[in-house]
N, C-alpha and C. Protein backbone atom coordinates (compact mmCIF):
# COMPACT_ATOMS: atom_id res chain seq x y z
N UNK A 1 -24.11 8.65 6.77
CA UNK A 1 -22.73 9.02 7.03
C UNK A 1 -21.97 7.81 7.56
N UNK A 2 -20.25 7.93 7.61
CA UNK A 2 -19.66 6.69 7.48
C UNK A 2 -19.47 6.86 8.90
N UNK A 3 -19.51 5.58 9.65
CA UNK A 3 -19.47 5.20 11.43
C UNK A 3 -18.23 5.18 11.50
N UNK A 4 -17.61 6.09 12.94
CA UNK A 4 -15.82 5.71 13.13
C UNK A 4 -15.46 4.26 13.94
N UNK A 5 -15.01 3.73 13.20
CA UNK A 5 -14.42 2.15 13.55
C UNK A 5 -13.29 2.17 14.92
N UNK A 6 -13.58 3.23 15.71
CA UNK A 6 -12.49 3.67 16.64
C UNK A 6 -14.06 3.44 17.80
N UNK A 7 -14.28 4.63 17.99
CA UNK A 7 -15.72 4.83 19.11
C UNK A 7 -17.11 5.01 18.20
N UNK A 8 -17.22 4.64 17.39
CA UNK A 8 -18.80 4.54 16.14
C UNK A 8 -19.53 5.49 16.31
N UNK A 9 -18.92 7.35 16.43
CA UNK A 9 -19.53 7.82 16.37
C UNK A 9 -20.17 8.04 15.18
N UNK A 10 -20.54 8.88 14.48
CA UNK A 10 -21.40 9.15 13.15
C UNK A 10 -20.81 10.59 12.52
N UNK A 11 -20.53 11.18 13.79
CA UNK A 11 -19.95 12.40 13.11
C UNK A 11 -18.21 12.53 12.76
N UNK A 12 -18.73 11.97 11.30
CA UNK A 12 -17.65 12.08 10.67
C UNK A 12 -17.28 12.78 9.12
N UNK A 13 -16.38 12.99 8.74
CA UNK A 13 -16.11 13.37 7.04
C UNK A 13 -14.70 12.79 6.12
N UNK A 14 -15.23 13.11 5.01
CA UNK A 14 -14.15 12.97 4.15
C UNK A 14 -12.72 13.27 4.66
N UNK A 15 -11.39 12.57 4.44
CA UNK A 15 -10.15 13.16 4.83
C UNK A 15 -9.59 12.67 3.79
N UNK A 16 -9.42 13.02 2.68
CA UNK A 16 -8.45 12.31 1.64
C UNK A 16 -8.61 11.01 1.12
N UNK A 17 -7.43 10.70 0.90
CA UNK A 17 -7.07 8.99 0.60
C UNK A 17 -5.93 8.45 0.00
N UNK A 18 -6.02 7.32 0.55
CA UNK A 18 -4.72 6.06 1.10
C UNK A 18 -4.24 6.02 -0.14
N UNK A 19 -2.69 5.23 0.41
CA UNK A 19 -2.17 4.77 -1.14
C UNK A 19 -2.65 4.10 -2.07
N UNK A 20 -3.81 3.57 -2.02
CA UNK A 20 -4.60 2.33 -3.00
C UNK A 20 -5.59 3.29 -3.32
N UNK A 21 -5.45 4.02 -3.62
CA UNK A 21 -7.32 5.43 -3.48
C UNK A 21 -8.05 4.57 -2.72
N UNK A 22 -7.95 4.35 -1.63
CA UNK A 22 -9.45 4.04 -0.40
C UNK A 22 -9.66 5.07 0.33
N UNK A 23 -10.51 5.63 0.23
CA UNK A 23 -11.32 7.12 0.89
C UNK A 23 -11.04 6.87 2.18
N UNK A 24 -10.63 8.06 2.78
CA UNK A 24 -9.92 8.00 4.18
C UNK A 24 -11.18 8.62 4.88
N UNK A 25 -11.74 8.88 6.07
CA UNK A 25 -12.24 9.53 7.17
C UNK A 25 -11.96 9.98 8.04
N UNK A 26 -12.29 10.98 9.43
CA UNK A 26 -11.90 11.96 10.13
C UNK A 26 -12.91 11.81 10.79
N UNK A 27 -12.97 11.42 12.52
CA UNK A 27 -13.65 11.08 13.16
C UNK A 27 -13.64 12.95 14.50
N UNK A 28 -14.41 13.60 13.86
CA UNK A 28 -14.85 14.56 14.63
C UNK A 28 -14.86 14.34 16.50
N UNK A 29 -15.46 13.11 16.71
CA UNK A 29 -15.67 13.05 18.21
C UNK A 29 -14.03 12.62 18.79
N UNK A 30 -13.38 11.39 18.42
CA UNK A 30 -12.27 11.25 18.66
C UNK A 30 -10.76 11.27 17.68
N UNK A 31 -11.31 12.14 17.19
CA UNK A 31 -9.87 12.65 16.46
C UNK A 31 -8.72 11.42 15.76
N UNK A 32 -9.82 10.52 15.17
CA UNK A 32 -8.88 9.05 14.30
C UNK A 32 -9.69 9.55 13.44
N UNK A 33 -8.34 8.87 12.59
CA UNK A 33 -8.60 8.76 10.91
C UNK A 33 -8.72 7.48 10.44
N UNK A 34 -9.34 6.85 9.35
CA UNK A 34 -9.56 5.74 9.03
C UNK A 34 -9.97 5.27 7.95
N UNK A 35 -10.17 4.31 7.21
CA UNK A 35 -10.64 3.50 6.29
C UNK A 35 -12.13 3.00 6.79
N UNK A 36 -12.88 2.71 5.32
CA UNK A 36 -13.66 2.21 5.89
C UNK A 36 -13.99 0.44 6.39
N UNK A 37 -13.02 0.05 5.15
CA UNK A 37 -12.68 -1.58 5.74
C UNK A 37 -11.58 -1.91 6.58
N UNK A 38 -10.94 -0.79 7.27
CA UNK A 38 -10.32 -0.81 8.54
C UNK A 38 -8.82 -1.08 8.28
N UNK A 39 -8.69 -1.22 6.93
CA UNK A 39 -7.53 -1.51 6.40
C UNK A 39 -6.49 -0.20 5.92
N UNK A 40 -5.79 -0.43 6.42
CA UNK A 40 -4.51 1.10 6.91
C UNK A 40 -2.87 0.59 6.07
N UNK A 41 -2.78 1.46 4.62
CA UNK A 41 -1.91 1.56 4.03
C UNK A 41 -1.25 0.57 3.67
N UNK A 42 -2.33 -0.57 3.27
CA UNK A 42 -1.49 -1.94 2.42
C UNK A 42 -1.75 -1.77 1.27
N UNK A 43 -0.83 -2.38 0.79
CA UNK A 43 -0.93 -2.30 -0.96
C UNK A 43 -1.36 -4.28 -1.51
N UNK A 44 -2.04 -4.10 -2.81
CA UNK A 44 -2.88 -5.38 -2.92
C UNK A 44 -2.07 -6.10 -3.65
N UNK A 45 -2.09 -7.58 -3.12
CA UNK A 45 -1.15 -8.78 -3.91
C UNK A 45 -0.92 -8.42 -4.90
N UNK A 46 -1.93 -7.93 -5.94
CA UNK A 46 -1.96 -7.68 -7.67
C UNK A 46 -0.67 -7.00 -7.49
N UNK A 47 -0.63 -5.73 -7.27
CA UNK A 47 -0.03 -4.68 -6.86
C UNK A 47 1.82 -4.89 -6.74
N UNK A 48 1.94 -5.51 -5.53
CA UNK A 48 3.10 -6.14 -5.08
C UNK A 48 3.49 -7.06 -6.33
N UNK A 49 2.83 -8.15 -7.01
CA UNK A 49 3.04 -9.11 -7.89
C UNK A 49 3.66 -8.02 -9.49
N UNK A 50 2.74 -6.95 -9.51
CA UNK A 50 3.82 -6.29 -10.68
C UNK A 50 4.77 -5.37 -10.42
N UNK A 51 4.99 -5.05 -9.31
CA UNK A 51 6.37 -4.37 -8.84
C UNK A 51 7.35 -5.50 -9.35
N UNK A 52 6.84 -6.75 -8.50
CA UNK A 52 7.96 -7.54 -8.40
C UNK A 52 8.29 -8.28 -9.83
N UNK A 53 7.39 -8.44 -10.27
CA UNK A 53 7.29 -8.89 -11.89
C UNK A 53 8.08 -7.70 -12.71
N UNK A 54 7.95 -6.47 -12.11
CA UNK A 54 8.85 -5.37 -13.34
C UNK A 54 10.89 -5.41 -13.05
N UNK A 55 10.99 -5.58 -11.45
CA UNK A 55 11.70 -5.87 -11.08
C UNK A 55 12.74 -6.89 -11.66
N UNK A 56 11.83 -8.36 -11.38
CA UNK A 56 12.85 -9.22 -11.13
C UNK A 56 12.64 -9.69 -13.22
N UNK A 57 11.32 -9.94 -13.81
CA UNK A 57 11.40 -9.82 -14.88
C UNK A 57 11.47 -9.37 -16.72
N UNK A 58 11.28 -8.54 -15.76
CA UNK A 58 11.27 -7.26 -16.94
C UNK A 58 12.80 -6.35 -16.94
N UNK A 59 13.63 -7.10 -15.68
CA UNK A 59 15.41 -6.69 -15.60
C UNK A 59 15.23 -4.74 -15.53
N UNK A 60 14.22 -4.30 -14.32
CA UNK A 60 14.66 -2.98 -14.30
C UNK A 60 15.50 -2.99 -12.91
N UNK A 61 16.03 -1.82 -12.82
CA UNK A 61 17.09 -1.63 -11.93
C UNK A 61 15.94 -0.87 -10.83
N UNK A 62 16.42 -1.63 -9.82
CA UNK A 62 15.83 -1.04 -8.37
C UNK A 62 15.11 0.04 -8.28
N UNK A 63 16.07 0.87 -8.78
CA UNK A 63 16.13 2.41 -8.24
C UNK A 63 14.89 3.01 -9.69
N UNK A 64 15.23 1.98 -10.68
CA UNK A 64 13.43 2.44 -11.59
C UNK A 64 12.64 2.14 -11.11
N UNK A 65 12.59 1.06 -10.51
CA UNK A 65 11.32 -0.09 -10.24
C UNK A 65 10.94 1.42 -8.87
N UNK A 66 11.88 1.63 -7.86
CA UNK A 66 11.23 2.05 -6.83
C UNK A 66 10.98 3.59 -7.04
N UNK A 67 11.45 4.48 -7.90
CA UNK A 67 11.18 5.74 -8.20
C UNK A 67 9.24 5.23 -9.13
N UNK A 68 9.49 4.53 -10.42
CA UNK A 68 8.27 4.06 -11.12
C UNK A 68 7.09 3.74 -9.94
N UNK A 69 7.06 3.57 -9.17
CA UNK A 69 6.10 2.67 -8.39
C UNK A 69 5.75 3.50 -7.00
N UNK A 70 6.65 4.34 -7.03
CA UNK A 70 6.45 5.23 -5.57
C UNK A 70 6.91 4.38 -4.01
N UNK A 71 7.80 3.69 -4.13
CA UNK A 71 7.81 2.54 -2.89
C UNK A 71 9.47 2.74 -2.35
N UNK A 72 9.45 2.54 -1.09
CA UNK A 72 11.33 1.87 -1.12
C UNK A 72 12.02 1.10 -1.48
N UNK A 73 13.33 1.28 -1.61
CA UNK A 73 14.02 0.07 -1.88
C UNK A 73 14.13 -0.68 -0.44
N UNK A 74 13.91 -0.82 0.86
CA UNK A 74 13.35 -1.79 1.23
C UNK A 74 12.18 -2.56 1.41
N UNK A 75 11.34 -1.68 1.15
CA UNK A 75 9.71 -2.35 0.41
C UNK A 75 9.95 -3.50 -0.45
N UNK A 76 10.63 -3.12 -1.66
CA UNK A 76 11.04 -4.04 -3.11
C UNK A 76 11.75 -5.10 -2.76
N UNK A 77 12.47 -4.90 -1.43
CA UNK A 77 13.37 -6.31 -1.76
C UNK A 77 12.84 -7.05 -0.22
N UNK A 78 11.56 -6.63 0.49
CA UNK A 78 11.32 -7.30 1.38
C UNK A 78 9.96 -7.63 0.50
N UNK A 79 8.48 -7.30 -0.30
CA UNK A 79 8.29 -7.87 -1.54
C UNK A 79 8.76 -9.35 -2.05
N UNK A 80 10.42 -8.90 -2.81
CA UNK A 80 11.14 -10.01 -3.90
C UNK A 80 11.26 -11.47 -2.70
N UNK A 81 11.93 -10.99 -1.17
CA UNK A 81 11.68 -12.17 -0.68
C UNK A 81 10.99 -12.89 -0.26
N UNK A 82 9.32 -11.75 -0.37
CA UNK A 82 8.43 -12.76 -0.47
C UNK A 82 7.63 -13.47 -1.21
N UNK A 83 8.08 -13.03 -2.73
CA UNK A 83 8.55 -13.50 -3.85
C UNK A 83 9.24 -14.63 -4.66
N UNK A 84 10.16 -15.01 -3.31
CA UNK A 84 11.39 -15.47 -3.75
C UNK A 84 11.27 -16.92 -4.67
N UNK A 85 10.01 -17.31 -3.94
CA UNK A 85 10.11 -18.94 -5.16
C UNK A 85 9.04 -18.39 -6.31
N UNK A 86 8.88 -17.56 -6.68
CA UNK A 86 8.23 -17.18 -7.85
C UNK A 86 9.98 -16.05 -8.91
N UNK A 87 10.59 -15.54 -7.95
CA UNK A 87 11.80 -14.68 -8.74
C UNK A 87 12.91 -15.60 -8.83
N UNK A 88 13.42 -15.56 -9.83
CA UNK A 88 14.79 -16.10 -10.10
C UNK A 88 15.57 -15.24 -10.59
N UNK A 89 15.32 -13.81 -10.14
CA UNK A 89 16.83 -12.93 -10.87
C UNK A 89 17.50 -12.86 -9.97
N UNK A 90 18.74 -12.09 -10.06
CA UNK A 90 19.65 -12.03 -9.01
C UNK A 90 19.59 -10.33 -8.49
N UNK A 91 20.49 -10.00 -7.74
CA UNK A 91 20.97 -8.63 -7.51
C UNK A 91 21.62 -7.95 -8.44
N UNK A 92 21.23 -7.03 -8.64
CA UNK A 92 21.72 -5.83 -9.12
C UNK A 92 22.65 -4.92 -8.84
C-alpha cells in the first residue's frame, strides 16, 4: 500500500486523480490527500508547450485555446509569457 507523504502512515486508498491522470490518495490517519511523487496539480512542459503552440501558432482565439484545453485565460497568457521568446503573435 501507498505511504502518506504527510505523516507515512500506510493506511491509505485510492482518491481519484489530478489533472495530468496522477492517481491521487487519501490518508485515513491524517486526513491529506496526495500524489505519489508529491507533485500537486502541475501540468507538464509538453503540455503547456502545445497550449501555447495552438495559441500563439496555430492563430486560435483565447477563448478556443482555453475552453479546448480546460485552463484559464489567465493560465494561457501567464504560460505565453513564459513563452514569450519562443511566441511571436500578438493579442487578440
Amino acid at each position: 500500500m501507498t505511504q502518506c507523504v504527510k505523516c507515512k502512515s500506510s493506511e491509505t486508498r485510492k482518491h481519484g486523480f489530478g489533472r495530468n491522470a496522477t492517481q491521487r490518495f487519501f490518508c485515513k490517519q491524517c486526513h491529506s490527500s496526495f500524489t505519489v511523487d508529491g507533485v500537486r496539480g502541475t501540468y507538464s512542459p509538453e503540455f503547456k508547450e502545445s497550449v501555447v503552440e495552438s495559441y500563439c501558432h496555430q492563430r486560435h482565439t483565447a477563448q478556443d485555446v482555453t475552453e479546448k484545453y480546460g485552463i484559464s485565460t489567465r493560465t494561457l497568457v501567464k504560460w505565453k509569457k513564459e513563452h514569450q521568446t519562443h511566441c511571436d503573435c500578438g493579442e487578440k
